[in-house]
N, C-alpha and C. Protein backbone atom coordinates (compact mmCIF):
# COMPACT_ATOMS: atom_id res chain seq x y z
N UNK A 1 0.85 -1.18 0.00
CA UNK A 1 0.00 0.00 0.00
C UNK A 1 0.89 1.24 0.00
N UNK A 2 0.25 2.39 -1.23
CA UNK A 2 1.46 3.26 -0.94
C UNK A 2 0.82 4.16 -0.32
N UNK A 3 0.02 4.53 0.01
CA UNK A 3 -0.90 5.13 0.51
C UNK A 3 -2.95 4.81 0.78
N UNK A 4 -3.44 5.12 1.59
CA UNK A 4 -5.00 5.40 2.38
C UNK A 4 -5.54 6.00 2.89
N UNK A 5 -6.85 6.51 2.31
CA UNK A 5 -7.24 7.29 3.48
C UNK A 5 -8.92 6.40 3.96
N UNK A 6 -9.61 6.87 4.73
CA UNK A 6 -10.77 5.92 5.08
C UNK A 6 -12.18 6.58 5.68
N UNK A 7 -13.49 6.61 5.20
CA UNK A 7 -13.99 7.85 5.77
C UNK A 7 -15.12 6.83 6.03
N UNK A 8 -16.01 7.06 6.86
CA UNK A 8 -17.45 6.61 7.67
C UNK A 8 -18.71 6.90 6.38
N UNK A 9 -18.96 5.80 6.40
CA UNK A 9 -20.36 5.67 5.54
C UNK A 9 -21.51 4.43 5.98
N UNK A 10 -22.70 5.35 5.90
CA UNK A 10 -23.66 4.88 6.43
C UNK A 10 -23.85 3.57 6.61
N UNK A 11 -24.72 2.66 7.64
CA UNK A 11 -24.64 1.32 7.51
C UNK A 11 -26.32 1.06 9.12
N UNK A 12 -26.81 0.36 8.00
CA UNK A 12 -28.40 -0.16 9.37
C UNK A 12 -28.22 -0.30 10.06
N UNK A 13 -26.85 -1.55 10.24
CA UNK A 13 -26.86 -1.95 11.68
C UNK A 13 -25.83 -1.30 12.64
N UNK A 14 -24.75 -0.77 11.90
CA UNK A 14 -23.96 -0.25 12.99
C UNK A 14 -23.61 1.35 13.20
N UNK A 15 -24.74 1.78 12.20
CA UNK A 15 -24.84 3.20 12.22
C UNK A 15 -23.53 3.56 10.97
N UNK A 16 -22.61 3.95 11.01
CA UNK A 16 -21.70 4.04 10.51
C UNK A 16 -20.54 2.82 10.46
N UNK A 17 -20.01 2.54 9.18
CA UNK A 17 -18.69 2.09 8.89
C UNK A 17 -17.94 2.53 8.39
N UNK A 18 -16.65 1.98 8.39
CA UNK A 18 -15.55 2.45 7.11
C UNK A 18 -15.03 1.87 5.99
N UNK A 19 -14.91 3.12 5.38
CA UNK A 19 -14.79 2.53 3.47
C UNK A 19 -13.05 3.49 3.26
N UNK A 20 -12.07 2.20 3.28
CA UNK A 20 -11.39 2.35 2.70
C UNK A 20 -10.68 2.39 1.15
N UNK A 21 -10.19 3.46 0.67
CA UNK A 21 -9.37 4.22 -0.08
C UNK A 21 -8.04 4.01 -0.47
N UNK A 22 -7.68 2.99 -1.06
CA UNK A 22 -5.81 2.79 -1.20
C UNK A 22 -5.79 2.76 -2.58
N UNK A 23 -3.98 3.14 -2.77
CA UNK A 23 -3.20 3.27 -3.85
C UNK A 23 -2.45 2.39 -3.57
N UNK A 24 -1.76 1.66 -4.62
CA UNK A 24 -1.23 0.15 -4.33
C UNK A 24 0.16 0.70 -4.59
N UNK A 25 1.28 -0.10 -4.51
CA UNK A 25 2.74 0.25 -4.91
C UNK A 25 2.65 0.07 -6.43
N UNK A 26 3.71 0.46 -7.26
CA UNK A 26 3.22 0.16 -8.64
C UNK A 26 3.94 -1.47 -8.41
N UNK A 27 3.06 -2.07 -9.29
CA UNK A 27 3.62 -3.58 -9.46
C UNK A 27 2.71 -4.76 -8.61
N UNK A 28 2.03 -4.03 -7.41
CA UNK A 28 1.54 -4.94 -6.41
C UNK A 28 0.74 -5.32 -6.76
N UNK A 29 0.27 -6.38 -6.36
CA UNK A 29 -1.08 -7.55 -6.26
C UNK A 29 -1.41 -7.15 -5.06
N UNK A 30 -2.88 -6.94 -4.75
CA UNK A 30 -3.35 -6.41 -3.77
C UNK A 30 -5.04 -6.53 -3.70
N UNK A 31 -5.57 -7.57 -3.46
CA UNK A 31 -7.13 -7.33 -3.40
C UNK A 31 -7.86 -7.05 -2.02
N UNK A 32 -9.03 -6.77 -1.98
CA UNK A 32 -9.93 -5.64 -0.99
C UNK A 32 -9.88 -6.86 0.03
N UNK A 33 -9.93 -8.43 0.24
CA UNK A 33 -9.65 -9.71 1.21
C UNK A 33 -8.61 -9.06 1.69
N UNK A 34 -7.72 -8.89 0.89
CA UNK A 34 -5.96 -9.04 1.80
C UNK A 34 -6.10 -7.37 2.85
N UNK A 35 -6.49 -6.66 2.09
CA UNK A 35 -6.73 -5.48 3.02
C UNK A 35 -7.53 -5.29 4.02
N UNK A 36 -9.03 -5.75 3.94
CA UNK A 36 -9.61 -6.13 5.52
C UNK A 36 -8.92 -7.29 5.96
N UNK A 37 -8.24 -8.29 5.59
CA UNK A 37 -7.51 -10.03 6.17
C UNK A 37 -6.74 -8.73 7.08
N UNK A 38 -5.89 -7.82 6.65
CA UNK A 38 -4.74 -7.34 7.23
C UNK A 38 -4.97 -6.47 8.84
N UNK A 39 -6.18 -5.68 7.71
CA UNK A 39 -6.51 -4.56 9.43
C UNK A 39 -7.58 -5.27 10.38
N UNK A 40 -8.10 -6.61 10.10
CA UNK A 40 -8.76 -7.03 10.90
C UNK A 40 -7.58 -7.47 12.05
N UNK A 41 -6.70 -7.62 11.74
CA UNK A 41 -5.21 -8.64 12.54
C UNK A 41 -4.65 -7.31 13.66
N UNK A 42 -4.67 -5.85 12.57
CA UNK A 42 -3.71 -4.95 13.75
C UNK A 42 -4.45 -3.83 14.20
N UNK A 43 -5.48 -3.07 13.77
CA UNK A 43 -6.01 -2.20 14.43
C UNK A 43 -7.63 -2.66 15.68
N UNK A 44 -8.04 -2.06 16.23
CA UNK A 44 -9.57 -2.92 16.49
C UNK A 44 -10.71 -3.07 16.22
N UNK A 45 -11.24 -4.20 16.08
CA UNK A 45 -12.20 -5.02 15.11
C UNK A 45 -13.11 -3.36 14.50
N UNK A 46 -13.79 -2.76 15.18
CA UNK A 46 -14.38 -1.65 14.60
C UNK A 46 -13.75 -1.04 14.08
N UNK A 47 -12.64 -1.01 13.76
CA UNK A 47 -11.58 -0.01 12.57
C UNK A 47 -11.69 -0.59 11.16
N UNK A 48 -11.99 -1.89 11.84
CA UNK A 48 -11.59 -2.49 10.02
C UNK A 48 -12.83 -2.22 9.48
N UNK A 49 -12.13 -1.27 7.96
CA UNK A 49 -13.03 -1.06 7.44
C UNK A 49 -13.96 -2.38 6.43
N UNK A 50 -15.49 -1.90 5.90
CA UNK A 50 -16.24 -2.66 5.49
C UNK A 50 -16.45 -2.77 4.10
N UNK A 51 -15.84 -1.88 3.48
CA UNK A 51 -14.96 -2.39 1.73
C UNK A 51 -14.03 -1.31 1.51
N UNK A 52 -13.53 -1.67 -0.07
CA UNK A 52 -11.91 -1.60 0.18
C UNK A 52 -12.53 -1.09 -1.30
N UNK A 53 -11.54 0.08 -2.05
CA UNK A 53 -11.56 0.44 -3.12
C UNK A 53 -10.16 1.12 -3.46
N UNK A 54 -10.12 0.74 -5.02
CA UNK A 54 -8.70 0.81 -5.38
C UNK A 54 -8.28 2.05 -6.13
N UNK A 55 -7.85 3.09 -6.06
CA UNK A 55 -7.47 4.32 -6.91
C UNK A 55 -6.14 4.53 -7.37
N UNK A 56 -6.26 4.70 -8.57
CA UNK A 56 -4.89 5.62 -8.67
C UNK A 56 -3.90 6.36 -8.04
N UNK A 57 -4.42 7.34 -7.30
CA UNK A 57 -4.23 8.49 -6.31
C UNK A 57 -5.55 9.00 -5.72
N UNK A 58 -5.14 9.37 -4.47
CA UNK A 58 -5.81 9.80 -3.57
C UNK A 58 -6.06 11.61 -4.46
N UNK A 59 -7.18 11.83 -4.09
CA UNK A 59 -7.61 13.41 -4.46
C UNK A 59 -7.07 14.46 -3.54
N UNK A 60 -6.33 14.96 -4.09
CA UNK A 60 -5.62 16.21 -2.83
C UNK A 60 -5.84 17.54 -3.47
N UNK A 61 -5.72 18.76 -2.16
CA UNK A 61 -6.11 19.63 -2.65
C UNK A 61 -4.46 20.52 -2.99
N UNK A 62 -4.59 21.47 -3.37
CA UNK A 62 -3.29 22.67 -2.99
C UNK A 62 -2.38 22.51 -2.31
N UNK A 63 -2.72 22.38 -0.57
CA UNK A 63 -1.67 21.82 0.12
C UNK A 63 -1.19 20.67 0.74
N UNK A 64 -2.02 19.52 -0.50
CA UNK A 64 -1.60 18.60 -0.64
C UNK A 64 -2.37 17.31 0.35
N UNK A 65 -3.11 17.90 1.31
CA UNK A 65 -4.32 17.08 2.06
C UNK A 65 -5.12 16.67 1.00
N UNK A 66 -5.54 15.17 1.66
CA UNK A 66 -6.54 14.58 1.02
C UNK A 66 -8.25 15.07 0.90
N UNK A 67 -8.92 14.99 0.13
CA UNK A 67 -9.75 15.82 0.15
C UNK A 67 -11.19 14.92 0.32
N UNK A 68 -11.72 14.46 1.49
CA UNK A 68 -12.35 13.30 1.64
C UNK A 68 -13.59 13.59 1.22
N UNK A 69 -14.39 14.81 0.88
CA UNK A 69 -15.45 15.26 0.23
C UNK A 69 -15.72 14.60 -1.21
N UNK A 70 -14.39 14.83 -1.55
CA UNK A 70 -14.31 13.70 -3.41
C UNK A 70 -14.38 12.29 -2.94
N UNK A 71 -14.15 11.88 -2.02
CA UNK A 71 -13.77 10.16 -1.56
C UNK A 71 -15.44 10.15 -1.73
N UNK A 72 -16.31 10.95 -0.78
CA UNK A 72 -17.71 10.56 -0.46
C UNK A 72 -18.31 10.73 -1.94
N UNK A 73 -18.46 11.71 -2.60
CA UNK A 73 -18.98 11.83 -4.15
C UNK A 73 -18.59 10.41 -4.96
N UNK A 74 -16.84 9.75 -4.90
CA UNK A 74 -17.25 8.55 -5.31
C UNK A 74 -18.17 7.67 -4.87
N UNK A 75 -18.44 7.24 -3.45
CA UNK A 75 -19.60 6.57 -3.11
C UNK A 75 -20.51 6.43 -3.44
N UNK A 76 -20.76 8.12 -3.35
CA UNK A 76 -22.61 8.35 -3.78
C UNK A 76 -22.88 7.78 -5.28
N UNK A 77 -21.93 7.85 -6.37
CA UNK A 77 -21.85 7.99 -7.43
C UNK A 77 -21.90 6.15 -7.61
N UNK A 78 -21.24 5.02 -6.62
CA UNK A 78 -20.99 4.04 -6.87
C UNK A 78 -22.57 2.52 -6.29
């Protein structure tokens, strides 16, 4: 992973989850299993997010922060 970012989207039963955002290294094999397999193992169980989507690059603005407003527009859009 060369980078992630991860933002809260709606869900019935647990009110909110998370939908992670990664850019892979160039070259890597990397599917959305191996990425929840991974953060289910090191952060806690409610961190791991509840799908995994693959981008190019993360959307940044000017000074270079990620701009998680575009992350949510993909959602809505998906």
């Amino acid at each position: 992973v060369a980078e992630a970012a991860v933002i809260g989207v709606p869900d019935e039963r647990l009110g909110e989850v998370g939908k992670a955002f990664v850019v892979t290294l160039p070259g890597a094999a990397l599917d959305k299993k191996s990425v929840i397999d991974y953060t289910r193992e090191h952060p806690a169980n409610f961190k791991t997010p509840r799908s995994v989507v693959f981008l190019d690059a993360l959307p940044r603005n000017p000074g270079g922060k990620v701009v998680k407003t575009q992350l949510r527009s993909l959602t809505e859009r998906a």
